[in-house]
Protein backbone atom coordinates (compact mmCIF):
# COMPACT_ATOMS: atom_id res chain seq x y z
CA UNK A 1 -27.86 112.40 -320.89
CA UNK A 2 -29.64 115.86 -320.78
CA UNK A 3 -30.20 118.53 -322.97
CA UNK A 4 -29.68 122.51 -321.94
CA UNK A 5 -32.28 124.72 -323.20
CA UNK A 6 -33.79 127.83 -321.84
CA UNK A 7 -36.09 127.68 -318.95
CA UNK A 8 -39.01 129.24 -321.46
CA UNK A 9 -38.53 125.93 -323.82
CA UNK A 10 -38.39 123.48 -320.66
CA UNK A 11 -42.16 124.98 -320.19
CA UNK A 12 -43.25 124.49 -323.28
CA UNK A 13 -42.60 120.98 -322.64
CA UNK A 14 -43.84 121.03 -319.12
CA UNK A 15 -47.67 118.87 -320.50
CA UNK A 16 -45.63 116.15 -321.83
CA UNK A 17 -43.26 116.23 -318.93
CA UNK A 18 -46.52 115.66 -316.05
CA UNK A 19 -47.28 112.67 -318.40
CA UNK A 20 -44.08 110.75 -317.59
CA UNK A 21 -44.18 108.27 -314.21
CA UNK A 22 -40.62 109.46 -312.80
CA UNK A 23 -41.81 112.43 -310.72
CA UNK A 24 -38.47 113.72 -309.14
CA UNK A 25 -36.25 116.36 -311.03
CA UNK A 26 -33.74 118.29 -310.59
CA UNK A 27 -33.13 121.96 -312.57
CA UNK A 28 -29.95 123.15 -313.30
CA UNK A 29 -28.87 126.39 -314.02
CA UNK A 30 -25.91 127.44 -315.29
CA UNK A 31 -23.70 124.29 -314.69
CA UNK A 32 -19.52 124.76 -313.43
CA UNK A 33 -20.58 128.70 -313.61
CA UNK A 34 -20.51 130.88 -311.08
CA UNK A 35 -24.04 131.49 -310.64
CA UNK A 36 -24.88 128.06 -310.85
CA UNK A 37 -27.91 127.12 -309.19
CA UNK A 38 -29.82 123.46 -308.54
CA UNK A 39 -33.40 123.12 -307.73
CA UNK A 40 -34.83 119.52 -306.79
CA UNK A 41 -38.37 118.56 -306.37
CA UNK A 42 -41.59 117.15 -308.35
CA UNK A 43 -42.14 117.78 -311.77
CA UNK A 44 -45.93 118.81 -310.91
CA UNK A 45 -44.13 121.43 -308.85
CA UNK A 46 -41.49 122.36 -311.37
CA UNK A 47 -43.81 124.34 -313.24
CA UNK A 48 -44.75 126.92 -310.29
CA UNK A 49 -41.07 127.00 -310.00
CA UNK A 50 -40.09 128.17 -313.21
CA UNK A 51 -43.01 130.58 -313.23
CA UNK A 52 -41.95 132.03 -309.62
CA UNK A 53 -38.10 132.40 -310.76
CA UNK A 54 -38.08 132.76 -314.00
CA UNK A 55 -34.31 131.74 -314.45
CA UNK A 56 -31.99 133.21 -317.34
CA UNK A 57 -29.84 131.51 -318.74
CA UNK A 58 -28.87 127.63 -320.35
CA UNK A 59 -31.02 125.33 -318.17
CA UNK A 60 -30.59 121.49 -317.87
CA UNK A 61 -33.71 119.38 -316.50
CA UNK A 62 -32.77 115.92 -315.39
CA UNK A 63 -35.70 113.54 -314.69
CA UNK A 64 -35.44 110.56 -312.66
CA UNK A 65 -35.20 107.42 -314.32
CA UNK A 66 -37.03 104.26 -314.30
CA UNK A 67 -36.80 101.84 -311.50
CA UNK A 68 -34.75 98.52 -312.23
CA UNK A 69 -36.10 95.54 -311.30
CA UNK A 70 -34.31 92.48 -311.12
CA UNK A 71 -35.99 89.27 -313.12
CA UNK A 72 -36.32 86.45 -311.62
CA UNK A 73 -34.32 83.66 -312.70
CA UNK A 74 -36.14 80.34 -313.91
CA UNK A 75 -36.11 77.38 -312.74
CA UNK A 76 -34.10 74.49 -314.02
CA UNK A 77 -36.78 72.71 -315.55
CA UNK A 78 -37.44 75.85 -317.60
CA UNK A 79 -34.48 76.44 -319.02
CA UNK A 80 -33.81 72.92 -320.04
CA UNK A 81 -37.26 72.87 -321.67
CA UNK A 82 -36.54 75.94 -323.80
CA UNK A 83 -32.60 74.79 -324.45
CA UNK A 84 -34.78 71.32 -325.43
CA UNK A 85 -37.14 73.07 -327.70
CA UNK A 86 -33.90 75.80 -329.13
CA UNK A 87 -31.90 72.77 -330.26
CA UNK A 88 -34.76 70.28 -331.45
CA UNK A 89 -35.54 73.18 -333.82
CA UNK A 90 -31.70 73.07 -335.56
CA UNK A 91 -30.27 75.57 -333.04
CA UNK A 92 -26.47 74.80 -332.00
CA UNK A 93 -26.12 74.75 -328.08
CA UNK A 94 -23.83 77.65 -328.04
CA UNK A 95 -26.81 79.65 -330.05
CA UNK A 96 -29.57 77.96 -327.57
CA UNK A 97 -27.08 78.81 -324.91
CA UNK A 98 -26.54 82.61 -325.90
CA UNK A 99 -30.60 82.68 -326.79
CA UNK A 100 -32.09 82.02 -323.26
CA UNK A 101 -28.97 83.85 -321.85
CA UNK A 102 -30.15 86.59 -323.55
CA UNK A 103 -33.94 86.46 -322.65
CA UNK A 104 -33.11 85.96 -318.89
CA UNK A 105 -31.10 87.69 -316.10
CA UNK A 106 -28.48 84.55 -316.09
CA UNK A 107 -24.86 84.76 -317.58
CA UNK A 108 -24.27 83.14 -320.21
CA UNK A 109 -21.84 80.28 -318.58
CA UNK A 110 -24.46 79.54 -315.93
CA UNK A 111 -26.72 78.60 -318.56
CA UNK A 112 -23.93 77.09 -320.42
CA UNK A 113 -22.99 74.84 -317.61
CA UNK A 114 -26.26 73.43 -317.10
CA UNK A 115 -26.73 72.76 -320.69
CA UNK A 116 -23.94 70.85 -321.08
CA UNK A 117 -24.93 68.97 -317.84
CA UNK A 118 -28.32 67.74 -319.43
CA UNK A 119 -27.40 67.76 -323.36
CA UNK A 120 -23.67 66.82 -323.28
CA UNK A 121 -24.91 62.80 -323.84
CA UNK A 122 -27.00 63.50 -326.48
CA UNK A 123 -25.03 66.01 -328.44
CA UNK A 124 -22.01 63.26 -328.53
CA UNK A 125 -24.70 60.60 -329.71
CA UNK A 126 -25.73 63.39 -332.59
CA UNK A 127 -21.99 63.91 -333.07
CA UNK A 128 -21.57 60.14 -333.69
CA UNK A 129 -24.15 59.99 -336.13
CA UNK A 130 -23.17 62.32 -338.16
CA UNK A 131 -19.46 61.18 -338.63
């Protein structure tokens, strides 16, 4: 979400602005008015812009964000050994479960499902015992 300020405050924040790694930006001047006005480029050149055109009025700088990248999911083997390691240390599975779901890119049922694949035998033995 941006902020509007004048173009003279975006340029007092133009050093920290050159410090961020999203280098695209786009100025906006005077949004749903009828002088509105958009400006896209680099934030190393948005400086010389605002110098050259001086703009009046509210001003909204929009910066471009940061990249998503996509985790890879783990393998089987890893999951089951942190599930293993989750419920050995007093965890329920559905709070193992929701704990690696969390700390990976999988849904929670996909994890779910394979948990109860490899655990299901020895959570009924537990089950048993405690009865």
């Amino acid at each position: 979400m941006g902020r509007r300020h004048s173009a003279s405050e975006c340029l007092k924040h133009y050093e920290d602005l050159t410090r961020i790694r999203a280098p695209q930006c786009v100025i906006a001047r005077e949004i749903t008015k009828l002088h509105e006005e958009f400006w896209r480029g680099y934030i190393g050149e948005a400086k010389q812009e605002f110098l050259i055109r001086q703009p009046k009025g509210e001003v909204t700088l929009l910066i471009e964000g940061k990249e998503e990248t996509k985790a890879e999911n783990p393998t089987e083997s890893q999951l089951e050994e942190e599930l293993r390691g989750l419920i050995s240390d007093g965890h329920s599975l559905s709070t193992a479960v929701k704990t690696v779901a969390e700390r990976t890119s999988m849904r929670k049922k996909e994890v779910y499902l394979m948990a109860l694949k490899k655990f299901a035998k020895q959570i009924q033995v537990e089950d048993e015992v405690d009865e």
